[in-house]
PDB file of N, CA and C in Angstrom:
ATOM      1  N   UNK A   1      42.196 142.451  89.092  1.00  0.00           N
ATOM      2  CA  UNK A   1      42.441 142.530  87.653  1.00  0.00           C
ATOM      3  C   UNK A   1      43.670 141.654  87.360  1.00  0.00           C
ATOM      4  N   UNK A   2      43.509 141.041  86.576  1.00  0.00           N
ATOM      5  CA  UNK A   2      44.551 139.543  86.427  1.00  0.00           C
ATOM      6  C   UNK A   2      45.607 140.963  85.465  1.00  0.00           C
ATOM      7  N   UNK A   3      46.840 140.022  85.355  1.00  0.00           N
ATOM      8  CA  UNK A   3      47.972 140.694  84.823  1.00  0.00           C
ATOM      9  C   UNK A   3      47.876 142.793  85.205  1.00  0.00           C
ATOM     10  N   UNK A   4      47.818 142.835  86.306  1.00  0.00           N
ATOM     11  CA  UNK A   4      47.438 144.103  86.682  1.00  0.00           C
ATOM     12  C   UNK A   4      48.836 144.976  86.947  1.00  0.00           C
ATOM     13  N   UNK A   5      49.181 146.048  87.090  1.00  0.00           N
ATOM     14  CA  UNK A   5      50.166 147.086  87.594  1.00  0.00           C
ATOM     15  C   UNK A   5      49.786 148.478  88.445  1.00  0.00           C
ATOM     16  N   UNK A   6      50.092 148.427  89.418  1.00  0.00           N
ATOM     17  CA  UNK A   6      49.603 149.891  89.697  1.00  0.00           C
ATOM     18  C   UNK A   6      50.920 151.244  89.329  1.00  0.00           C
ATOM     19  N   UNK A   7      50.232 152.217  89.000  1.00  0.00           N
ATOM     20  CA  UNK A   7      51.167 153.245  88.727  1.00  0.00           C
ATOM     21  C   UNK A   7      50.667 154.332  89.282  1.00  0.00           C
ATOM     22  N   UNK A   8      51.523 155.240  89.357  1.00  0.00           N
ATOM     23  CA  UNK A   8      51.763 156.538  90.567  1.00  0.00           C
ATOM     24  C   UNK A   8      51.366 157.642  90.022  1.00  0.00           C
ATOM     25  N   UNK A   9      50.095 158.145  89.473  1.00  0.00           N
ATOM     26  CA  UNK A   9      50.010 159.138  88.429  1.00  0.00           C
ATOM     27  C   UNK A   9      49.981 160.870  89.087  1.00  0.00           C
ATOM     28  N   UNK A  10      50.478 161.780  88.888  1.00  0.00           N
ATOM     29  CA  UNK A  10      51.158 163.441  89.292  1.00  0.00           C
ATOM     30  C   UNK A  10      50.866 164.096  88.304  1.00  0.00           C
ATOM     31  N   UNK A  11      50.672 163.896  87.300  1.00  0.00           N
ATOM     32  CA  UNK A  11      49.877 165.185  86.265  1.00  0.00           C
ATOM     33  C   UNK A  11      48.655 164.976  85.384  1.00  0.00           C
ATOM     34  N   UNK A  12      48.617 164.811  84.581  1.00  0.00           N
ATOM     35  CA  UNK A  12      47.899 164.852  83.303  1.00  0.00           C
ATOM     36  C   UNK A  12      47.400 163.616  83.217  1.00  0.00           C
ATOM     37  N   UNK A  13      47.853 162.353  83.693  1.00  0.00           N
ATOM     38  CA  UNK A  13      46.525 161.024  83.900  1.00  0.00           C
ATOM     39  C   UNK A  13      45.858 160.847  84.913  1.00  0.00           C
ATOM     40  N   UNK A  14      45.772 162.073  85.467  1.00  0.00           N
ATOM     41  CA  UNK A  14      45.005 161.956  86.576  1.00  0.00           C
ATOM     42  C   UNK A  14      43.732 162.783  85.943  1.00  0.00           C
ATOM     43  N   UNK A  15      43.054 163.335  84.622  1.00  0.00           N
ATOM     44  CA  UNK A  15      42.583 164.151  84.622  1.00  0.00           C
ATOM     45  C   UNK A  15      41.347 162.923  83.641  1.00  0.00           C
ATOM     46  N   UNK A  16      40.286 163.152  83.919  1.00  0.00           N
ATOM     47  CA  UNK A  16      39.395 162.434  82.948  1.00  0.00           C
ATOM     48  C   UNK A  16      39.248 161.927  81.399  1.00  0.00           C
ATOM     49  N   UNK A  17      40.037 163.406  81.186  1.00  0.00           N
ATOM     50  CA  UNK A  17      39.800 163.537  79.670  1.00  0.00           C
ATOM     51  C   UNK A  17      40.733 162.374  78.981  1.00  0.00           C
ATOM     52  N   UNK A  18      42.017 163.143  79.864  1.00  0.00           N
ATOM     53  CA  UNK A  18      43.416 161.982  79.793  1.00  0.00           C
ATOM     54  C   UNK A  18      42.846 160.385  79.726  1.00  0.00           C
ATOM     55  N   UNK A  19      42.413 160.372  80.950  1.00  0.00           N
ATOM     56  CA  UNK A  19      42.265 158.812  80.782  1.00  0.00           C
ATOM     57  C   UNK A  19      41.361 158.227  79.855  1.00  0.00           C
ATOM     58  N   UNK A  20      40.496 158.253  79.455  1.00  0.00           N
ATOM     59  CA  UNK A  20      39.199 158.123  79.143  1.00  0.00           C
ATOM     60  C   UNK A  20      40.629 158.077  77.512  1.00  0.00           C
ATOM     61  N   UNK A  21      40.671 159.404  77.408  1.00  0.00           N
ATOM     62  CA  UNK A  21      41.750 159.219  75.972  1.00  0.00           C
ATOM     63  C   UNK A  21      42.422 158.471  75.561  1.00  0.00           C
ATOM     64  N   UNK A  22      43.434 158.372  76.717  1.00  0.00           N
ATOM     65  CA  UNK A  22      44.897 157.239  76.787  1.00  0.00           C
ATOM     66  C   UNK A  22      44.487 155.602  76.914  1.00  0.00           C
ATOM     67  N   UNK A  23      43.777 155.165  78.313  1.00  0.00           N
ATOM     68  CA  UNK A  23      43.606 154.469  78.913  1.00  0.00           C
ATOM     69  C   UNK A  23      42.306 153.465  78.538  1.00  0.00           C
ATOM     70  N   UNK A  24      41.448 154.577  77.489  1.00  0.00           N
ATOM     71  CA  UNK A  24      40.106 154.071  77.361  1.00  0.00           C
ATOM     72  C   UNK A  24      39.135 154.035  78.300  1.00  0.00           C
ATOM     73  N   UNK A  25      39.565 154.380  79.557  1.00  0.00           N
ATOM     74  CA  UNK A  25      38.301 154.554  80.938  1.00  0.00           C
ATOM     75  C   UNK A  25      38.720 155.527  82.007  1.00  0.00           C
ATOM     76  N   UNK A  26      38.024 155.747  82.497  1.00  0.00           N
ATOM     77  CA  UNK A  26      38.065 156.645  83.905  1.00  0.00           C
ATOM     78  C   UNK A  26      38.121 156.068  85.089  1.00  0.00           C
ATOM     79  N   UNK A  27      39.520 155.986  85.765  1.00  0.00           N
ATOM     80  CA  UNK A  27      39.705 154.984  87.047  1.00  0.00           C
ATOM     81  C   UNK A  27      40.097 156.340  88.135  1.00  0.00           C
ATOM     82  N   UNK A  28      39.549 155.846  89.151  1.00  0.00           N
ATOM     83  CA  UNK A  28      39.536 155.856  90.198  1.00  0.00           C
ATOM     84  C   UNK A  28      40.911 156.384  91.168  1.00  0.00           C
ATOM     85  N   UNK A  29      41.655 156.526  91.524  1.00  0.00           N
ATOM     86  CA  UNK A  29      42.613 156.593  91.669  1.00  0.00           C
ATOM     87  C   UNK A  29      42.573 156.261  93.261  1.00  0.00           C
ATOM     88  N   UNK A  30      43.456 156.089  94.045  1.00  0.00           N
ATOM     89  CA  UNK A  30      43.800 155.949  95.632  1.00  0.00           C
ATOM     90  C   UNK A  30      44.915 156.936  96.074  1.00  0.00           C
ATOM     91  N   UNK A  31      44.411 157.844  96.583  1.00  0.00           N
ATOM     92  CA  UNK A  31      45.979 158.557  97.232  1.00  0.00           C
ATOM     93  C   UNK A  31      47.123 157.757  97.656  1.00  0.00           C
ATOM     94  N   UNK A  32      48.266 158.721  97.325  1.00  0.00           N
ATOM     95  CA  UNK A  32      49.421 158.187  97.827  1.00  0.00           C
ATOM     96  C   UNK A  32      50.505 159.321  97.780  1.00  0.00           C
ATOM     97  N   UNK A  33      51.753 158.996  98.224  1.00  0.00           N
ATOM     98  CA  UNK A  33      52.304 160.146  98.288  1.00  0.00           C
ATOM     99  C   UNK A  33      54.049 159.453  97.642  1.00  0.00           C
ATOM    100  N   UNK A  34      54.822 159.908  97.035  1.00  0.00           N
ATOM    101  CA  UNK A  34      55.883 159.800  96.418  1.00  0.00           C
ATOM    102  C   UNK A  34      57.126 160.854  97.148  1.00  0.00           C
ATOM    103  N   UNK A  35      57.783 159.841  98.169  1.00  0.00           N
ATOM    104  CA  UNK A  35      59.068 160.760  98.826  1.00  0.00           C
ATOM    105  C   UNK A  35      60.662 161.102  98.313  1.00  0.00           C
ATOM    106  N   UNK A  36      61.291 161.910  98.414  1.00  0.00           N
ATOM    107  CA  UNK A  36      62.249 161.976  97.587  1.00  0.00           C
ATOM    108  C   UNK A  36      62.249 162.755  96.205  1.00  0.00           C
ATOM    109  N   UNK A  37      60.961 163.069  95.788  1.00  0.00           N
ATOM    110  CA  UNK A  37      60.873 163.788  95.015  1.00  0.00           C
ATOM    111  C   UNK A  37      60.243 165.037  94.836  1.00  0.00           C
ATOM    112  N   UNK A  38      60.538 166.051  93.798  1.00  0.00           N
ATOM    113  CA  UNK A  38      59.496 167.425  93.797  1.00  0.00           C
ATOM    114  C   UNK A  38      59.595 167.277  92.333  1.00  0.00           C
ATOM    115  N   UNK A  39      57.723 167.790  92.382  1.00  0.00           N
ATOM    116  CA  UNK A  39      57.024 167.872  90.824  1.00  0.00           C
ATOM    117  C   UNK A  39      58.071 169.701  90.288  1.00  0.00           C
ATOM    118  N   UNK A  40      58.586 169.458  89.026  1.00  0.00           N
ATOM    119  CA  UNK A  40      59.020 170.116  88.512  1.00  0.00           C
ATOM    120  C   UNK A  40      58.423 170.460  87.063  1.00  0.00           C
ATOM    121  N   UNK A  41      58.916 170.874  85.827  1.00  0.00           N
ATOM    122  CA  UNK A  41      58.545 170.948  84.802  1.00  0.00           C
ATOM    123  C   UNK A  41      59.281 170.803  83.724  1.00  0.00           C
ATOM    124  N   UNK A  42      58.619 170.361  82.489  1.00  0.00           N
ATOM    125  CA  UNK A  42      59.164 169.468  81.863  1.00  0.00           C
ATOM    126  C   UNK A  42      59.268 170.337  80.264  1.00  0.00           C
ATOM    127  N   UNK A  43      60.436 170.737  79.833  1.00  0.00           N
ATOM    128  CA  UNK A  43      60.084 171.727  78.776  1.00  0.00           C
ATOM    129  C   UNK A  43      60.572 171.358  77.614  1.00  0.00           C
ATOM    130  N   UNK A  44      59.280 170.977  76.607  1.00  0.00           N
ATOM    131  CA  UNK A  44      59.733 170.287  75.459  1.00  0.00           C
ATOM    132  C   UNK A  44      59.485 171.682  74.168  1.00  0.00           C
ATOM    133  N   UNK A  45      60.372 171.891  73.499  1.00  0.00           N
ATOM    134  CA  UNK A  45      59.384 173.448  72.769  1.00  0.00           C
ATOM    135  C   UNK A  45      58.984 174.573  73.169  1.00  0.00           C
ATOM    136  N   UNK A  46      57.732 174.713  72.790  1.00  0.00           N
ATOM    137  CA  UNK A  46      56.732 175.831  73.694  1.00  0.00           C
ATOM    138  C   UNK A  46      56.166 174.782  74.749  1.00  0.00           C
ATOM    139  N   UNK A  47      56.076 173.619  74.857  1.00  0.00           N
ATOM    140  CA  UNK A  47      55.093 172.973  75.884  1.00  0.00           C
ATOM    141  C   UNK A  47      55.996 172.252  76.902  1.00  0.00           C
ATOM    142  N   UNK A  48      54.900 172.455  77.971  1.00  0.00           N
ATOM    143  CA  UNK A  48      55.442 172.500  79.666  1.00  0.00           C
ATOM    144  C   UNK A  48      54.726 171.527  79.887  1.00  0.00           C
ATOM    145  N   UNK A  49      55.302 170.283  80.661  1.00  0.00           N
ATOM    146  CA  UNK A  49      54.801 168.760  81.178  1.00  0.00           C
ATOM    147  C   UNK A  49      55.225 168.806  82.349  1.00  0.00           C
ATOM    148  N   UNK A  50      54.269 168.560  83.303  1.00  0.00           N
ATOM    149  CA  UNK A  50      54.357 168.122  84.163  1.00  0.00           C
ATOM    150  C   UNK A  50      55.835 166.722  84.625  1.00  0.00           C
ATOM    151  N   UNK A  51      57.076 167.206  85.512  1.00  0.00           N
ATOM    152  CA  UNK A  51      57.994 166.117  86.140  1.00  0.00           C
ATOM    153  C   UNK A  51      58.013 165.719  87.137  1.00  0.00           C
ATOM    154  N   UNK A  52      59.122 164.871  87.673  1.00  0.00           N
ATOM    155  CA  UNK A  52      59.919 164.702  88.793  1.00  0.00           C
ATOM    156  C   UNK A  52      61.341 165.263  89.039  1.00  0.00           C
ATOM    157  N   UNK A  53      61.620 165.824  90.004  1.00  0.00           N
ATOM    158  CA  UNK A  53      63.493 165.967  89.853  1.00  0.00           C
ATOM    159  C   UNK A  53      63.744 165.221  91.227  1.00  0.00           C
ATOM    160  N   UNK A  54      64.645 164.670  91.879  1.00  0.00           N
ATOM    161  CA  UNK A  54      64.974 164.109  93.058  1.00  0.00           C
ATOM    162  C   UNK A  54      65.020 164.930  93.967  1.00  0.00           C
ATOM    163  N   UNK A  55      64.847 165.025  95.181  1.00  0.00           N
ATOM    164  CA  UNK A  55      64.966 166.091  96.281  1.00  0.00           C
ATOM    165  C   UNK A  55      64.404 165.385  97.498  1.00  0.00           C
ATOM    166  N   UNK A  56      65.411 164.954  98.533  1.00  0.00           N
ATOM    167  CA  UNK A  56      65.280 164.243  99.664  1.00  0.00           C
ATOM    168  C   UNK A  56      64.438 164.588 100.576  1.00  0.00           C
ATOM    169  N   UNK A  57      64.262 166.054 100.481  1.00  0.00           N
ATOM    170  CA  UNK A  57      63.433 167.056 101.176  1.00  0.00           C
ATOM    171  C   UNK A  57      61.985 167.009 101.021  1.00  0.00           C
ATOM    172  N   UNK A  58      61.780 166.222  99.672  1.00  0.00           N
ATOM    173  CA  UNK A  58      60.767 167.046  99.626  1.00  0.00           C
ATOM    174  C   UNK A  58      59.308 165.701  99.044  1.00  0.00           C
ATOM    175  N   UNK A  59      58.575 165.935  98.520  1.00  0.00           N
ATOM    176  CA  UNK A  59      57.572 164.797  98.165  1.00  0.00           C
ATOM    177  C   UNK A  59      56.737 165.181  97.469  1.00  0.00           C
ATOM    178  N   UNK A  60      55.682 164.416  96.406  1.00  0.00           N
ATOM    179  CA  UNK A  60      54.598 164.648  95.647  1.00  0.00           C
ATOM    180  C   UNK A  60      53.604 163.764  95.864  1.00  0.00           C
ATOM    181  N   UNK A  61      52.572 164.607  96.109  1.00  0.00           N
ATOM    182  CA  UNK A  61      50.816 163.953  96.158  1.00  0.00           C
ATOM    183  C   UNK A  61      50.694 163.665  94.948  1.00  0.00           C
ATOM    184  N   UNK A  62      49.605 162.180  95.141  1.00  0.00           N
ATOM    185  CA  UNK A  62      48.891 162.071  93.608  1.00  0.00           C
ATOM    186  C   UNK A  62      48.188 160.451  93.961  1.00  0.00           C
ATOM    187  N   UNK A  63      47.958 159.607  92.908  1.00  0.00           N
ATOM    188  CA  UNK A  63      47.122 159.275  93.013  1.00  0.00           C
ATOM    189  C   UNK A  63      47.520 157.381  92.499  1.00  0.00           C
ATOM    190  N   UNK A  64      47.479 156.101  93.391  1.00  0.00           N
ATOM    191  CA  UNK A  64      47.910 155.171  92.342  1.00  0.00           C
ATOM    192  C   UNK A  64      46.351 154.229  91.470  1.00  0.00           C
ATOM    193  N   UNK A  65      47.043 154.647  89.830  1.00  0.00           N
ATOM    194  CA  UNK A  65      46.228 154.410  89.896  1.00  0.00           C
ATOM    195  C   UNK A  65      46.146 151.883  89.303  1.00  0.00           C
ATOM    196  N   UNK A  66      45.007 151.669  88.908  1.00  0.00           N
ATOM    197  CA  UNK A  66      45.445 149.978  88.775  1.00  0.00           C
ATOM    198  C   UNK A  66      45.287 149.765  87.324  1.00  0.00           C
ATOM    199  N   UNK A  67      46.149 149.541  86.224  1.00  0.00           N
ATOM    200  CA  UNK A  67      45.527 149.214  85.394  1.00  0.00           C
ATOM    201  C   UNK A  67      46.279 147.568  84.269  1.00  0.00           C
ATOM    202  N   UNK A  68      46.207 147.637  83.415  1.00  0.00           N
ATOM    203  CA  UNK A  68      46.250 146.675  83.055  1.00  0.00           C
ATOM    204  C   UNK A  68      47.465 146.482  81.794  1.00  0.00           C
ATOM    205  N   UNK A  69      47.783 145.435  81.586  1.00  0.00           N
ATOM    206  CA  UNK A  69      48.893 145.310  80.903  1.00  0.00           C
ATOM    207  C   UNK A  69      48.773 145.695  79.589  1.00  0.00           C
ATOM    208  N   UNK A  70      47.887 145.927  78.594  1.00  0.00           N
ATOM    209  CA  UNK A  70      47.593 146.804  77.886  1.00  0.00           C
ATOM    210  C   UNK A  70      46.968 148.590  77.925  1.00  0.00           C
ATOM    211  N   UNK A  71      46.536 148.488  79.399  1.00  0.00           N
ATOM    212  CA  UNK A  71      47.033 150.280  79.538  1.00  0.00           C
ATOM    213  C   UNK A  71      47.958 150.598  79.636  1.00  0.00           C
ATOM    214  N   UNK A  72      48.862 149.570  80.043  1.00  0.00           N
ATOM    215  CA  UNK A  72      50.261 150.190  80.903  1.00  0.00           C
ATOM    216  C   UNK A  72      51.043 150.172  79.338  1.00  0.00           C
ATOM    217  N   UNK A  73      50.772 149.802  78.462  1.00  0.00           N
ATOM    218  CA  UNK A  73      51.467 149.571  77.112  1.00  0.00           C
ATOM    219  C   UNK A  73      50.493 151.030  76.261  1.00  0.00           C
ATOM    220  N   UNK A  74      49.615 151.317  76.463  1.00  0.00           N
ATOM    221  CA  UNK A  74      49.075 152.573  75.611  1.00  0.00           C
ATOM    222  C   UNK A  74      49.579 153.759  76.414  1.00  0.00           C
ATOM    223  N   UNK A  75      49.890 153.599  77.930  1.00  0.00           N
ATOM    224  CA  UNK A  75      50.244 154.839  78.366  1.00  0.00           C
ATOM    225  C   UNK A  75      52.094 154.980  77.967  1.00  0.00           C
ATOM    226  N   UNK A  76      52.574 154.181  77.927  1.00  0.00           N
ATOM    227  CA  UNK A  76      53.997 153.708  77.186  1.00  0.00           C
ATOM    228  C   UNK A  76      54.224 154.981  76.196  1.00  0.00           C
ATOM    229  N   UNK A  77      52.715 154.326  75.028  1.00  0.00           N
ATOM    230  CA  UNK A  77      52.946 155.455  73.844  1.00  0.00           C
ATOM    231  C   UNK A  77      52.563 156.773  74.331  1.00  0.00           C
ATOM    232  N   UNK A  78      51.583 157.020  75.077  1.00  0.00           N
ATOM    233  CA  UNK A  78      51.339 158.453  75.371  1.00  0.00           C
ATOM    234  C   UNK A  78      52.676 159.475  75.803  1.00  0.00           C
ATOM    235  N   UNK A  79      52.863 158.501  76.667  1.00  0.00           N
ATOM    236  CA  UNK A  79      54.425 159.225  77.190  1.00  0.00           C
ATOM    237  C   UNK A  79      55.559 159.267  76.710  1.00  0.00           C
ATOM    238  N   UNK A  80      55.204 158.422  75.790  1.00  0.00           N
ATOM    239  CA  UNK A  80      56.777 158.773  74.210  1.00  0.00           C
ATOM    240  C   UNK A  80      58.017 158.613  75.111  1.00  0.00           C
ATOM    241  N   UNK A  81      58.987 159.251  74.389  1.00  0.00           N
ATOM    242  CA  UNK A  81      60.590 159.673  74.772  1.00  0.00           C
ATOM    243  C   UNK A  81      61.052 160.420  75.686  1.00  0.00           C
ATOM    244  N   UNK A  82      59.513 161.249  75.736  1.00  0.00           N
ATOM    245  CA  UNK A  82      60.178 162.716  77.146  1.00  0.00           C
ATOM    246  C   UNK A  82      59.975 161.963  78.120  1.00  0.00           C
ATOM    247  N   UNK A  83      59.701 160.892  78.749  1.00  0.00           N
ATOM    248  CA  UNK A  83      59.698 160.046  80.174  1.00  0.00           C
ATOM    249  C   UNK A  83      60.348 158.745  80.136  1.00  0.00           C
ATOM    250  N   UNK A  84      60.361 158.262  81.410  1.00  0.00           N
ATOM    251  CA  UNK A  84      61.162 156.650  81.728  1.00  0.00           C
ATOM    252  C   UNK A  84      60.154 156.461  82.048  1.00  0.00           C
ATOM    253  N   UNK A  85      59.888 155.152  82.262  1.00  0.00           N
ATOM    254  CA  UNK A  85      58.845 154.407  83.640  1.00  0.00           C
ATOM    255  C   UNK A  85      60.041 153.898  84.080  1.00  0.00           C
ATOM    256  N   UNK A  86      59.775 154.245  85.239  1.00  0.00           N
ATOM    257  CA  UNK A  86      60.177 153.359  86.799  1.00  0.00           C
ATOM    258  C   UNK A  86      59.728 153.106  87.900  1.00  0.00           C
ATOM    259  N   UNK A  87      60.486 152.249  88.339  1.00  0.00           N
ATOM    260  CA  UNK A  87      59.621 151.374  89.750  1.00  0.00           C
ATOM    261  C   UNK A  87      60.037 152.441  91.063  1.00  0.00           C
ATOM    262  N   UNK A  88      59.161 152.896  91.466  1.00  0.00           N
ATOM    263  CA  UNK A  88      58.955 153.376  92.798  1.00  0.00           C
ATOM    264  C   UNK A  88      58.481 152.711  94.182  1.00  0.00           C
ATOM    265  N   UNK A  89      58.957 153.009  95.418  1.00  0.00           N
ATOM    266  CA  UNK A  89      57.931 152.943  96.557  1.00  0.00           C
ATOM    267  C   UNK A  89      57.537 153.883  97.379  1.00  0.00           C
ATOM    268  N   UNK A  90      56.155 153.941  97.463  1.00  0.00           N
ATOM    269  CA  UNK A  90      55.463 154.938  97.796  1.00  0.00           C
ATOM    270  C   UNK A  90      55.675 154.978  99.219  1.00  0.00           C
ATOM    271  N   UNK A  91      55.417 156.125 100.145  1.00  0.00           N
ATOM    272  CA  UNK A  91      54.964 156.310 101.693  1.00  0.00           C
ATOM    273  C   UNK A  91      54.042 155.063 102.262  1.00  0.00           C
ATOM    274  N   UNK A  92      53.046 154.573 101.463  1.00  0.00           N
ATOM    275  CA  UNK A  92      52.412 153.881 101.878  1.00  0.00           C
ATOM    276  C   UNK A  92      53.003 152.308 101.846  1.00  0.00           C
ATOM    277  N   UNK A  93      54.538 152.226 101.069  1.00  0.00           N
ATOM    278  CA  UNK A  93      55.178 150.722 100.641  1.00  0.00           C
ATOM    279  C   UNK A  93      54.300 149.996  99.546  1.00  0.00           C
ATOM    280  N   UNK A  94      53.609 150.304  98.954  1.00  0.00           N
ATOM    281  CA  UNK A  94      53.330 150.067  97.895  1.00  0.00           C
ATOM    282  C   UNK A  94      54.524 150.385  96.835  1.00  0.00           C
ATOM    283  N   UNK A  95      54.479 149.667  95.866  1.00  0.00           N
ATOM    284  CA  UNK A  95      55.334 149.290  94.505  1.00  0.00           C
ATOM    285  C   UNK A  95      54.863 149.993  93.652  1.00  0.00           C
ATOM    286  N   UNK A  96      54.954 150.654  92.734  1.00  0.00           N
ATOM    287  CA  UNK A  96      54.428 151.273  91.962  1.00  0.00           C
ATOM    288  C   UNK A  96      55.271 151.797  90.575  1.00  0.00           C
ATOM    289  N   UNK A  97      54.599 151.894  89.124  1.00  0.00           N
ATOM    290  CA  UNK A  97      55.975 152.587  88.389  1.00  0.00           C
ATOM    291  C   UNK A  97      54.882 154.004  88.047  1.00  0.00           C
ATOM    292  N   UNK A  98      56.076 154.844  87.616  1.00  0.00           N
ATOM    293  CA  UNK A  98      56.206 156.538  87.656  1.00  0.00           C
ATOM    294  C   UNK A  98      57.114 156.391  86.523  1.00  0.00           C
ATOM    295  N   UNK A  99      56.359 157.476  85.950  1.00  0.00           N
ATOM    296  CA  UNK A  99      56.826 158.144  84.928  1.00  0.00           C
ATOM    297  C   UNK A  99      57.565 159.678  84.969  1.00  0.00           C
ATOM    298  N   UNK A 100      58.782 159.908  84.696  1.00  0.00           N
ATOM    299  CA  UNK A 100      59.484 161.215  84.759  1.00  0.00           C
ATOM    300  C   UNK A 100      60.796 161.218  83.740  1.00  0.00           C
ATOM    301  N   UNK A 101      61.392 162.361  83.560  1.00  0.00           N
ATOM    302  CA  UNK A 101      62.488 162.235  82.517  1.00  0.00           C
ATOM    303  C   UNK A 101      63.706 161.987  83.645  1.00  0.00           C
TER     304      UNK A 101
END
């Protein structure tokens, strides 16, 4: 996929509906694993999002997935203000960006 990115997805774009919503399609994903971190939770209001917090100890499963420089710009908006994107490297040395507050 020309102008492509892969990203590290741990909650809610990993789920069909999500993508298909956000992304416009249903991809595939490739395991991978994210070290240094533990999935935590993310509390905006009444509603609970899926995070990251740092923890040397510890790591999160999930999934990278490939998409394109206009998904990576609609998932931007999905994820609003309560997240960063950043560049990660995975267990596997793959590059990847992740989203967390």
């Amino acid at each position: 996929m020309p102008d492509s990115h892969l990203l590290f997805a741990y909650g809610s774009l990993l789920t069909q509906r999500v993508q298909r919503s956000v992304i416009g399609r249903e991809i595939a994903g490739t395991p991978d694993r994210l070290a240094g971190f533990r999935k935590t939770t993310l509390q905006d209001g009444d509603d609970q999002y899926p995070n990251l917090s740092l923890d040397s100890q510890a790591y999160v499963d999930g999934q990278v997935l490939e998409i394109s420089d206009a998904e990576l710009g609609r998932i931007d908006l999905y994820e609003g203000d309560l997240y960063v994107r950043r560049r990660v490297t995975l267990v596997s040395g793959k590059q990847t960006w992740v989203y967390y507050s």
